[in-house]
PDB file of N, CA and C in Angstrom:
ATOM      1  N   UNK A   1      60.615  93.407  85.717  1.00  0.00           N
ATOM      2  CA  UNK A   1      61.578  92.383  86.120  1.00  0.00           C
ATOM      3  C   UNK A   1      61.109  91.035  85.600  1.00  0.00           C
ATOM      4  N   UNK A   2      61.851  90.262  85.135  1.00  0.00           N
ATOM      5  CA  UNK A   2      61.391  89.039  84.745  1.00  0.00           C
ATOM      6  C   UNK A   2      62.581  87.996  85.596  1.00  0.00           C
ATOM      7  N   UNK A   3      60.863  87.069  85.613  1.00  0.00           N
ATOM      8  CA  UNK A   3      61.537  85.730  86.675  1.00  0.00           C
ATOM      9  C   UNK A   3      62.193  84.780  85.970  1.00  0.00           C
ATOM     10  N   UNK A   4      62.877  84.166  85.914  1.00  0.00           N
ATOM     11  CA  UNK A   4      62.973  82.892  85.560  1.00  0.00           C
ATOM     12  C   UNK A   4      63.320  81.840  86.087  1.00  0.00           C
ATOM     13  N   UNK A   5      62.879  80.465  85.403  1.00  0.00           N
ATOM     14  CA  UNK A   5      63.130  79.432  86.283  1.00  0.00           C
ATOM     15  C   UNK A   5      63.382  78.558  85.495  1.00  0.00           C
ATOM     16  N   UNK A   6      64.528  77.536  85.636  1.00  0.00           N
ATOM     17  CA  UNK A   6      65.215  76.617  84.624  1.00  0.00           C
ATOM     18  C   UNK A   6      65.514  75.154  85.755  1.00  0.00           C
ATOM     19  N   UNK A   7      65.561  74.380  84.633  1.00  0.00           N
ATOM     20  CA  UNK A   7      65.795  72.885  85.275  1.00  0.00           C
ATOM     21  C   UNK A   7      66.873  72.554  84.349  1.00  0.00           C
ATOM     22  N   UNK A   8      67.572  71.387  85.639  1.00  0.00           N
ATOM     23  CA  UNK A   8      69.081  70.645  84.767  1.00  0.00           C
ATOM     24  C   UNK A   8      68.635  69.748  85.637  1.00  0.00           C
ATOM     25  N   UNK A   9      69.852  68.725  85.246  1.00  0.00           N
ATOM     26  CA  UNK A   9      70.247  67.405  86.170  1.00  0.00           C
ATOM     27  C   UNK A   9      71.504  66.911  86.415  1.00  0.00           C
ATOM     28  N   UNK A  10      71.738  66.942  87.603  1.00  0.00           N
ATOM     29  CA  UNK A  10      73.255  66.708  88.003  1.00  0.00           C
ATOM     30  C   UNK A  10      72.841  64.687  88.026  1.00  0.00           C
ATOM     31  N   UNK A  11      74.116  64.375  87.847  1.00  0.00           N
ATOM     32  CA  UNK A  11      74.655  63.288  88.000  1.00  0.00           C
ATOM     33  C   UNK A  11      74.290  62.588  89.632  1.00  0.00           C
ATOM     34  N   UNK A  12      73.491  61.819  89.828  1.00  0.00           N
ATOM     35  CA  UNK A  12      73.171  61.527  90.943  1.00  0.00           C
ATOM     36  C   UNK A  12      74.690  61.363  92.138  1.00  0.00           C
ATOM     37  N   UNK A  13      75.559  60.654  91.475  1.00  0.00           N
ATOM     38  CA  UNK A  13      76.869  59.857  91.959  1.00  0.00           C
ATOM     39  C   UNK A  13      77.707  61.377  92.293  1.00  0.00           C
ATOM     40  N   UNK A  14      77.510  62.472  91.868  1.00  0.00           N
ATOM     41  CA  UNK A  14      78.180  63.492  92.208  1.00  0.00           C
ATOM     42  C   UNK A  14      77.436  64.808  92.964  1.00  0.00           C
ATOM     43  N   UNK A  15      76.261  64.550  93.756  1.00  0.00           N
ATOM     44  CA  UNK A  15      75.337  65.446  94.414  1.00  0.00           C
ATOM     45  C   UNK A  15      76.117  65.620  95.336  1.00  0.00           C
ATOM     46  N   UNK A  16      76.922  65.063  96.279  1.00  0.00           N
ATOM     47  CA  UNK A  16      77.615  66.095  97.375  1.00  0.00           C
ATOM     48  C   UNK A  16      78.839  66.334  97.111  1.00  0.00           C
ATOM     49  N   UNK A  17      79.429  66.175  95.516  1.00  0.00           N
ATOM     50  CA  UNK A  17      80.588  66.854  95.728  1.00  0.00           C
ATOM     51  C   UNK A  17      79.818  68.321  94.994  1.00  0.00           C
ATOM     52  N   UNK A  18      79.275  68.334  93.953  1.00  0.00           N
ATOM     53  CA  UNK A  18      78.471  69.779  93.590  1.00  0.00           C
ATOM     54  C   UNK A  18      77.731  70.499  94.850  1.00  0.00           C
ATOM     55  N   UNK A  19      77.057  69.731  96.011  1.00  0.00           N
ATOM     56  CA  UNK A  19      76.803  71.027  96.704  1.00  0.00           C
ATOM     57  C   UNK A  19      78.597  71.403  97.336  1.00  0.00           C
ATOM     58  N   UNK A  20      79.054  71.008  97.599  1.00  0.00           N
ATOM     59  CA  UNK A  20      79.949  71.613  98.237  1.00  0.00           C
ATOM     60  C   UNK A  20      81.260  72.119  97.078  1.00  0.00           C
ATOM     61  N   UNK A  21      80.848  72.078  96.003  1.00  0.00           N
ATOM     62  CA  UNK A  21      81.175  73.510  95.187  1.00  0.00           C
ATOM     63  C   UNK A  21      80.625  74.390  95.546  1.00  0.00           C
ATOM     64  N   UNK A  22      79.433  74.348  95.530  1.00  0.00           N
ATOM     65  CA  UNK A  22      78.584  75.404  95.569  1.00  0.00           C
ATOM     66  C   UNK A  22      78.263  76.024  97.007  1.00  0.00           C
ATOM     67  N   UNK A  23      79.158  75.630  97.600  1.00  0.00           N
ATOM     68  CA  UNK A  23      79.087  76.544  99.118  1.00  0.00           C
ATOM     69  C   UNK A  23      80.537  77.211  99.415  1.00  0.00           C
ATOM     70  N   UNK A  24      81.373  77.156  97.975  1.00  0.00           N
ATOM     71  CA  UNK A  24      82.547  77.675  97.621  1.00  0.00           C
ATOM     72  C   UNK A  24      82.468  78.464  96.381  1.00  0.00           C
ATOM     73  N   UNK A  25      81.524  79.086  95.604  1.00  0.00           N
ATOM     74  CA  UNK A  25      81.111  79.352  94.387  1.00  0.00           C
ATOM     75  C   UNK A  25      82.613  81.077  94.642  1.00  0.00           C
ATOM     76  N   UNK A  26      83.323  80.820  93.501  1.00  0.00           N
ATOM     77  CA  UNK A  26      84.621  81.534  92.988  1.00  0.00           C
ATOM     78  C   UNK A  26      83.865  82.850  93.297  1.00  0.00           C
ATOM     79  N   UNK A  27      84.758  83.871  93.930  1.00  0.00           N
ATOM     80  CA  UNK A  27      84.064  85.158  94.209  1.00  0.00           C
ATOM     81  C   UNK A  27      83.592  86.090  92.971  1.00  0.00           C
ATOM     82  N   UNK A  28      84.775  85.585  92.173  1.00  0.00           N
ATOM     83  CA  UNK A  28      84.975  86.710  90.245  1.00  0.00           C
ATOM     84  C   UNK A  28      83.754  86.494  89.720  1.00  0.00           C
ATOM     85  N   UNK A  29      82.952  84.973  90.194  1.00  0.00           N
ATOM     86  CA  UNK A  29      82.203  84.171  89.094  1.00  0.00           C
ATOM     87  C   UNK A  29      80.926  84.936  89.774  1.00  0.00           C
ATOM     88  N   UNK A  30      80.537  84.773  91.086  1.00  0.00           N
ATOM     89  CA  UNK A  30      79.752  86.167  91.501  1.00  0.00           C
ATOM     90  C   UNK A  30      79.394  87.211  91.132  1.00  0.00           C
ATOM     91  N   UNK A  31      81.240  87.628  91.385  1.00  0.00           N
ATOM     92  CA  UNK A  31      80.536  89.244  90.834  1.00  0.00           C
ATOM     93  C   UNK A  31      80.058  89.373  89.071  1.00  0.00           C
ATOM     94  N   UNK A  32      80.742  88.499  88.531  1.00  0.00           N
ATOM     95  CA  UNK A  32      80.321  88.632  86.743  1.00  0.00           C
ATOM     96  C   UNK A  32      79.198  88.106  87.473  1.00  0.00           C
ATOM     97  N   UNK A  33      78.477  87.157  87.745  1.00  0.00           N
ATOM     98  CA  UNK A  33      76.680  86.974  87.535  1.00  0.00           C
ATOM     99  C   UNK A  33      76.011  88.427  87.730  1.00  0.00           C
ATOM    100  N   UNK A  34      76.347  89.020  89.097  1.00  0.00           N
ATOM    101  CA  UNK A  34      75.857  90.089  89.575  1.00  0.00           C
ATOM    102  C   UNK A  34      76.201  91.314  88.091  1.00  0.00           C
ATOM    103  N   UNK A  35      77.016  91.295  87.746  1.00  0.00           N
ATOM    104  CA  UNK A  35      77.391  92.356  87.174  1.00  0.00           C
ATOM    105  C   UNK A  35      76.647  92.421  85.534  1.00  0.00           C
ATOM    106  N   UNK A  36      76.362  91.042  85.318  1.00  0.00           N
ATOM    107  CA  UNK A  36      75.803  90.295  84.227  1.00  0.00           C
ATOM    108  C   UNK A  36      74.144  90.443  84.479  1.00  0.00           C
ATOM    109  N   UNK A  37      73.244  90.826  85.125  1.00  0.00           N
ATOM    110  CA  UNK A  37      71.872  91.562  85.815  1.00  0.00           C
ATOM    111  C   UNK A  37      71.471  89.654  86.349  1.00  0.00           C
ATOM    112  N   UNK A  38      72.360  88.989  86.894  1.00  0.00           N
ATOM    113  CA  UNK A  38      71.268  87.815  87.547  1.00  0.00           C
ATOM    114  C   UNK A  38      71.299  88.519  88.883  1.00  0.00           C
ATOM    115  N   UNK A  39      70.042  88.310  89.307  1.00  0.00           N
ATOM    116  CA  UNK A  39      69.804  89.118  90.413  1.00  0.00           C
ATOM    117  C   UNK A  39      68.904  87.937  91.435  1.00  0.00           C
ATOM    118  N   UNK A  40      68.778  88.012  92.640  1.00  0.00           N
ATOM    119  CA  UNK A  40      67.911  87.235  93.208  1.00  0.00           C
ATOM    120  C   UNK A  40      68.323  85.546  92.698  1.00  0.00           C
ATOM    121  N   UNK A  41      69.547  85.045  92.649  1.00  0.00           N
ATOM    122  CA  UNK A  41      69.744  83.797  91.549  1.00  0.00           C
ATOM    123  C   UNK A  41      69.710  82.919  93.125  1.00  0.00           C
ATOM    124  N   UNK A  42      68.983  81.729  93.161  1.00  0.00           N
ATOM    125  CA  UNK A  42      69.433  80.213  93.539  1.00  0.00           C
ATOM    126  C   UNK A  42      69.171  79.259  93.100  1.00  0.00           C
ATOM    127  N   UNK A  43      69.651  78.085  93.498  1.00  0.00           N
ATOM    128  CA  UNK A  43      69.892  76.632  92.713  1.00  0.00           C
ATOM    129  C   UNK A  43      69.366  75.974  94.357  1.00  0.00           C
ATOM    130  N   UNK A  44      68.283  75.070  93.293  1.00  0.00           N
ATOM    131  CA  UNK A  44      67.841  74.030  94.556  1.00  0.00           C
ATOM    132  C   UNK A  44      67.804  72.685  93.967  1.00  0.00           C
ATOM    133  N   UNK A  45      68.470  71.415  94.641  1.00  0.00           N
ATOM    134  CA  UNK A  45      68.844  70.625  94.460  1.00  0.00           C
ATOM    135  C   UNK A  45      68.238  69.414  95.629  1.00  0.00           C
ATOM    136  N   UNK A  46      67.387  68.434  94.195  1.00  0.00           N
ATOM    137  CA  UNK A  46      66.392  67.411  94.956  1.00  0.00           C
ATOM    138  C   UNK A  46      67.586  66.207  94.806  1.00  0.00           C
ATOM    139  N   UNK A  47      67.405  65.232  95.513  1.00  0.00           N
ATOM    140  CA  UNK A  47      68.167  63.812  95.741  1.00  0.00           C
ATOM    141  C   UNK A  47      68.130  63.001  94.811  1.00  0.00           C
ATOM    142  N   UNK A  48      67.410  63.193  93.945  1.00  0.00           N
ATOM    143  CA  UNK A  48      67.321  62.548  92.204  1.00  0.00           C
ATOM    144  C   UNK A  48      68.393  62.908  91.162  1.00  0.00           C
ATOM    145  N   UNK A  49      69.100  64.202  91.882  1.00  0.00           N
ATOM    146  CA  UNK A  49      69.736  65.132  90.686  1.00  0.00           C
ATOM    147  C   UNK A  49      68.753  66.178  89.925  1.00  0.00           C
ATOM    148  N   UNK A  50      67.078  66.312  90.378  1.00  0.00           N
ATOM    149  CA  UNK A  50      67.089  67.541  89.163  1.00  0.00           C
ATOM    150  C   UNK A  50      67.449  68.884  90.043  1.00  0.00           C
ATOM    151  N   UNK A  51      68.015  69.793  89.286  1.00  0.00           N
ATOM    152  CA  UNK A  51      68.001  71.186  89.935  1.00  0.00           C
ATOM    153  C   UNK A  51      67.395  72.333  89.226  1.00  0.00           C
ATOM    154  N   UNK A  52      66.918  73.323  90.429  1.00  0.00           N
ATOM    155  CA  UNK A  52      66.037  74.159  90.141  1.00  0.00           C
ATOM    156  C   UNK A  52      67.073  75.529  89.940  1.00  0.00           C
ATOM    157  N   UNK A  53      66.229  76.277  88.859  1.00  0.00           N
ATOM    158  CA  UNK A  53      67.449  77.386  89.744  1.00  0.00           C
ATOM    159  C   UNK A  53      66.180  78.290  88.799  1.00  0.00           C
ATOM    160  N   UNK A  54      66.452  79.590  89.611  1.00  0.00           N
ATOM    161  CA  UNK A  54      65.337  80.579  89.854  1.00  0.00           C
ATOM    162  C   UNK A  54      66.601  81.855  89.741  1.00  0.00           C
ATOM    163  N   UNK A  55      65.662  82.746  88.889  1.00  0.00           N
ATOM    164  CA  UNK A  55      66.780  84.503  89.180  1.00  0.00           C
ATOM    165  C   UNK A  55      65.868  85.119  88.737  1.00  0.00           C
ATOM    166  N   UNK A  56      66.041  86.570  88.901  1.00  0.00           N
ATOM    167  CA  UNK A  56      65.187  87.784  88.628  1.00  0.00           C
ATOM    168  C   UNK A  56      66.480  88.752  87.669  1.00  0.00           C
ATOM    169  N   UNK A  57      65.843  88.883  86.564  1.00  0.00           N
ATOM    170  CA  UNK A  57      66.474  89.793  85.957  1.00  0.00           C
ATOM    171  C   UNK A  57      65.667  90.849  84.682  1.00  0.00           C
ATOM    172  N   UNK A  58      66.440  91.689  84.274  1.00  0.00           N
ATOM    173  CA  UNK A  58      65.358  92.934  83.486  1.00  0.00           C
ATOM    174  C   UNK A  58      65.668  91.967  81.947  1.00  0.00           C
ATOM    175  N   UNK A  59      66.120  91.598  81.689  1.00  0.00           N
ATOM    176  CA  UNK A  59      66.206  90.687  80.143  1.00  0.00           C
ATOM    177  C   UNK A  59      67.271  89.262  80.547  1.00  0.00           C
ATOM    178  N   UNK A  60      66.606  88.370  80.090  1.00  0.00           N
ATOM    179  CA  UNK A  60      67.564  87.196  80.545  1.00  0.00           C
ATOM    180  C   UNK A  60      68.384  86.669  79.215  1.00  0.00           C
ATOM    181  N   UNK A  61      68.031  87.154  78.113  1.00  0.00           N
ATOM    182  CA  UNK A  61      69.118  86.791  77.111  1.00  0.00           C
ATOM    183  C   UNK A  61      70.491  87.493  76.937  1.00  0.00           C
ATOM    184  N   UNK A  62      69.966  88.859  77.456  1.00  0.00           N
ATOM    185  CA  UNK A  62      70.992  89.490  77.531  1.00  0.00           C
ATOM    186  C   UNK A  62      72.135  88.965  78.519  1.00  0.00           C
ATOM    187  N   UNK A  63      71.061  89.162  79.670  1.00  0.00           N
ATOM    188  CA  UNK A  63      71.970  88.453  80.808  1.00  0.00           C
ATOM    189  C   UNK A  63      72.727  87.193  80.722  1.00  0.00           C
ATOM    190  N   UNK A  64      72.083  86.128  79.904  1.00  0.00           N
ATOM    191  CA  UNK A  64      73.132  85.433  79.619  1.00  0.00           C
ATOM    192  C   UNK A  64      74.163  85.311  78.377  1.00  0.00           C
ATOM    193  N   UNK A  65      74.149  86.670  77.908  1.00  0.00           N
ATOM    194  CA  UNK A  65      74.705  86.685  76.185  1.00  0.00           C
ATOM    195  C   UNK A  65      76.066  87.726  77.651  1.00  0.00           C
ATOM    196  N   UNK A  66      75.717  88.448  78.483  1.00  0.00           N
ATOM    197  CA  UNK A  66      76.829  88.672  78.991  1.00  0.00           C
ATOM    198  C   UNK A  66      77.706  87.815  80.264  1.00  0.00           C
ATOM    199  N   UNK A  67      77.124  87.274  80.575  1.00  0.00           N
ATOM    200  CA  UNK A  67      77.879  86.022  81.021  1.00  0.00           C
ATOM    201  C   UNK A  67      78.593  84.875  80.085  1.00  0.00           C
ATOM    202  N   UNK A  68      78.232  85.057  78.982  1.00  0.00           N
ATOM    203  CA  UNK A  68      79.181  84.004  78.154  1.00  0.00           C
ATOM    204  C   UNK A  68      79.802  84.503  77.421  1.00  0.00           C
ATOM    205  N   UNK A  69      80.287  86.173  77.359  1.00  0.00           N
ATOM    206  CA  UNK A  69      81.793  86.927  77.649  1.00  0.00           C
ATOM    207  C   UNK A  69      82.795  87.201  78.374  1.00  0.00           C
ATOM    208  N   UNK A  70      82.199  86.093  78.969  1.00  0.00           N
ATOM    209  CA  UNK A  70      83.373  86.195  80.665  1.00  0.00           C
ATOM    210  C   UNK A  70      83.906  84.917  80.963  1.00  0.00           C
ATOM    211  N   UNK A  71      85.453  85.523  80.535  1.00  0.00           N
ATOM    212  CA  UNK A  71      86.401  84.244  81.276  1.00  0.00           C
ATOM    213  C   UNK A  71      85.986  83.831  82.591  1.00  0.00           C
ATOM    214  N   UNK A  72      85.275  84.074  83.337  1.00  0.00           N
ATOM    215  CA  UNK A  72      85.222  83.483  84.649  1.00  0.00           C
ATOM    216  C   UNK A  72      84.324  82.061  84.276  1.00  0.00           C
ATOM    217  N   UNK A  73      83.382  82.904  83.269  1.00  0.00           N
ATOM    218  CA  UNK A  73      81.948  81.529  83.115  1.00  0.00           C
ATOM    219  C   UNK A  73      82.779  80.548  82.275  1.00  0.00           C
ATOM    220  N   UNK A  74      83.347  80.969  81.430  1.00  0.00           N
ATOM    221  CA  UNK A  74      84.119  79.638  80.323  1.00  0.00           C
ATOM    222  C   UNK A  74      84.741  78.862  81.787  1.00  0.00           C
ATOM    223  N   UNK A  75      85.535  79.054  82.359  1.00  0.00           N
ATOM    224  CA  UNK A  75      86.364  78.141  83.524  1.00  0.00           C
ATOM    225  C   UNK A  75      85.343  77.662  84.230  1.00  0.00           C
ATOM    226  N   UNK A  76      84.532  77.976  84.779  1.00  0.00           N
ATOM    227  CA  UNK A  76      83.443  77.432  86.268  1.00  0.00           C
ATOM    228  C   UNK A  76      82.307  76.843  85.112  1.00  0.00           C
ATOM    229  N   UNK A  77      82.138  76.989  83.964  1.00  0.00           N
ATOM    230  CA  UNK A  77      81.284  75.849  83.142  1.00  0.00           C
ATOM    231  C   UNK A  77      81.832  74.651  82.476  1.00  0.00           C
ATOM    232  N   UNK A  78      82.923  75.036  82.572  1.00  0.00           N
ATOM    233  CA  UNK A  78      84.238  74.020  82.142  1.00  0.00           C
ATOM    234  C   UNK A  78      84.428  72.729  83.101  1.00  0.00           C
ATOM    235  N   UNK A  79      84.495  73.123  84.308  1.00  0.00           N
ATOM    236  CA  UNK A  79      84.882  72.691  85.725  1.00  0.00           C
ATOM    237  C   UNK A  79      83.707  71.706  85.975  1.00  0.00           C
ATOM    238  N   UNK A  80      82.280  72.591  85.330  1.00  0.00           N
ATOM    239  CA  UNK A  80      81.127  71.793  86.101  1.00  0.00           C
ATOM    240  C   UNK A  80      80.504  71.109  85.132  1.00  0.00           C
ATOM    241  N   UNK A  81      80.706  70.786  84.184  1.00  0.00           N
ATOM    242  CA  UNK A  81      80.137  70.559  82.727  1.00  0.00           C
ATOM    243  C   UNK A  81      80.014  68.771  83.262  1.00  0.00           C
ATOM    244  N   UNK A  82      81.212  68.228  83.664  1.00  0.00           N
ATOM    245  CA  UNK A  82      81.155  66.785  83.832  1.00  0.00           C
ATOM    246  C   UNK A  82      80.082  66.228  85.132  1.00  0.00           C
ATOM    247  N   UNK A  83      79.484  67.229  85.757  1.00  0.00           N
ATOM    248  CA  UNK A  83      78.426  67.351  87.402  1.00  0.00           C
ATOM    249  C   UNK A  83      77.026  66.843  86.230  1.00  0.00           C
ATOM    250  N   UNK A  84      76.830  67.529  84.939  1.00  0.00           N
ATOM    251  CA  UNK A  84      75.735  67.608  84.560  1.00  0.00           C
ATOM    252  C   UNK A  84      75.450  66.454  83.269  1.00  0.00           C
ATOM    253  N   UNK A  85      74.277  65.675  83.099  1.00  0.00           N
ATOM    254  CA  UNK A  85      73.577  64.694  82.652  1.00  0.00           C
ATOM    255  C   UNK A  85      74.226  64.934  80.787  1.00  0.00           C
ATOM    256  N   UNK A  86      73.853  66.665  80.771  1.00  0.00           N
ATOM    257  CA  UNK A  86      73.840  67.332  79.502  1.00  0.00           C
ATOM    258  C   UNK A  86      74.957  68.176  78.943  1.00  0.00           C
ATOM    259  N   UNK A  87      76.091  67.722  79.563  1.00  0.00           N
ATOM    260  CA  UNK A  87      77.159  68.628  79.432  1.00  0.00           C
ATOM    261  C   UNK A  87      77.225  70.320  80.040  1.00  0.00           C
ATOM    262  N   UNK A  88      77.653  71.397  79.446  1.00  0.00           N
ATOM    263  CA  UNK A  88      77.291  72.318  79.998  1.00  0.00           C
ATOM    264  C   UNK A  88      76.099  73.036  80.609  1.00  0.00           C
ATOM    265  N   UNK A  89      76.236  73.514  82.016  1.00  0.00           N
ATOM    266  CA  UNK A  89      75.178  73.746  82.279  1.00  0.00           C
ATOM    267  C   UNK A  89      74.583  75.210  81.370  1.00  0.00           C
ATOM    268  N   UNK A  90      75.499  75.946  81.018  1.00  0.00           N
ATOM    269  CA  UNK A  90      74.533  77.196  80.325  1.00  0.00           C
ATOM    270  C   UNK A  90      74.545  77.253  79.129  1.00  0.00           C
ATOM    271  N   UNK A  91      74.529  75.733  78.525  1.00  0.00           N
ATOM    272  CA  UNK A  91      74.232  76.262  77.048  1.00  0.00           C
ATOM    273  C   UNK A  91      72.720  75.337  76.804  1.00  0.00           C
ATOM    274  N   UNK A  92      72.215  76.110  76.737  1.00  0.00           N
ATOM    275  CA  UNK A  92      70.569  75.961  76.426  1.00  0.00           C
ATOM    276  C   UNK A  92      69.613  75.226  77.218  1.00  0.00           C
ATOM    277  N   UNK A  93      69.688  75.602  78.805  1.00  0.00           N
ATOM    278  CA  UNK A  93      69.104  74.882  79.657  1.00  0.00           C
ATOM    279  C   UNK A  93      67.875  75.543  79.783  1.00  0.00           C
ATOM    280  N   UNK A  94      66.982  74.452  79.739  1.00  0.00           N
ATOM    281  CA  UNK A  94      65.216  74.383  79.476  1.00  0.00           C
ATOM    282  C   UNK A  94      64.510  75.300  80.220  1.00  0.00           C
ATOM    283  N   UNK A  95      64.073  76.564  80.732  1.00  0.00           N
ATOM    284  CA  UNK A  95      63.685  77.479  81.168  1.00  0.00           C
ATOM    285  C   UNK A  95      61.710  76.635  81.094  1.00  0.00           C
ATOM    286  N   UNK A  96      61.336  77.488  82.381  1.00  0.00           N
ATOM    287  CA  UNK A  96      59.354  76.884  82.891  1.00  0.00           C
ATOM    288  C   UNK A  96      59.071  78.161  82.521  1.00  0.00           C
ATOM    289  N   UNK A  97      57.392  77.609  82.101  1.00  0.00           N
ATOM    290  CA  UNK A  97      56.795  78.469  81.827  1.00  0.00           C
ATOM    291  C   UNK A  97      56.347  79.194  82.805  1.00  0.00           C
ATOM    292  N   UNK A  98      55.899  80.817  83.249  1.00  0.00           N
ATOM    293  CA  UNK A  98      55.435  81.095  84.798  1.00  0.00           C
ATOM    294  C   UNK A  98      54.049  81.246  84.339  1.00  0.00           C
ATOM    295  N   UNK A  99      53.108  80.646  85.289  1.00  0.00           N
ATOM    296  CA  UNK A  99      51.836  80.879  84.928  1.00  0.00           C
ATOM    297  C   UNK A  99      51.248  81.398  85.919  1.00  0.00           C
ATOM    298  N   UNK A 100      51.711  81.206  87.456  1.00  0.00           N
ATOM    299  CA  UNK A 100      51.146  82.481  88.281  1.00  0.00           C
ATOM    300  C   UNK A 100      51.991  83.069  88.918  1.00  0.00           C
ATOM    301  N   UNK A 101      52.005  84.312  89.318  1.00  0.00           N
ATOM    302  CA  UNK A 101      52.877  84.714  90.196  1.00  0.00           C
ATOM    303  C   UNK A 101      52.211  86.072  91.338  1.00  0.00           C
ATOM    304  N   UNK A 102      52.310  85.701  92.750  1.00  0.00           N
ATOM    305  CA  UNK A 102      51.768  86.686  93.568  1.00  0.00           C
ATOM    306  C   UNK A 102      52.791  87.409  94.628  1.00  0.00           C
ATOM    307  N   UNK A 103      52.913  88.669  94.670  1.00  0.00           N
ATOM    308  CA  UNK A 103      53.475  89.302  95.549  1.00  0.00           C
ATOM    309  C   UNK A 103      53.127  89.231  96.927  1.00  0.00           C
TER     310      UNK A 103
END
C-alpha cells in the first residue's frame, strides 16, 4: 500500500466557504475516488490556507490517471479550481517525501 501525502493552498478569503463544500462533497465524486483506489483519503486544513491531504492507495498514478477520466472530477475540479492559490487542485499537486512510518 502506498501512502501519500500532498500539500495545496486554498485562498485564505475563501476557507469557510471550502470547508463547507467539503462537508457536502457530491456523492458520484466519492464513489469515482473510491472506485479510482483512493482509499483512507482526508484533507486537513490550517488557518493560513495550506492543506494537507493524505490517502492510501496500491499505485497513485494510476489512481489519479483514473480519476481524470471521470466526468465527475472535470466538474468538482472545475467548481474548486478558483478555492486554490494554483488553479486546479489535481493537476500536479506537490506530493512529501515519507521518511518514517510506524504501525
Amino acid at each position: 500500500m502506498q501512502r501519500v501525502c500532498f500539500l495545496l493552498k486554498v485562498r485564505t478569503e475563501r476557507l469557510d466557504e471550502y470547508r463547507e463544500r467539503h462537508r457536502a462533497v457530491w456523492p458520484d465524486m466519492i464513489e469515482a475516488l473510491r472506485a479510482a483506489g483512493w482509499g483512507n483519503y482526508s484533507l486537513f486544513l490550517r488557518e493560513d490556507g495550506l492543506l494537507v491531504g493524505y490517502l492510501e492507495t496500491d499505485d497513485f498514478e494510476a489512481a489519479q490517471r483514473r480519476m481524470a477520466e471521470t466526468d465527475v472530477n472535470d466538474r468538482w475540479q472545475a467548481e474548486m479550481a478558483p478555492f486554490f492559490e494554483a488553479g486546479r487542485p489535481d493537476e500536479g499537486f506537490p506530493t512529501l517525501e515519507e521518511v518514517f512510518h510506524i504501525d
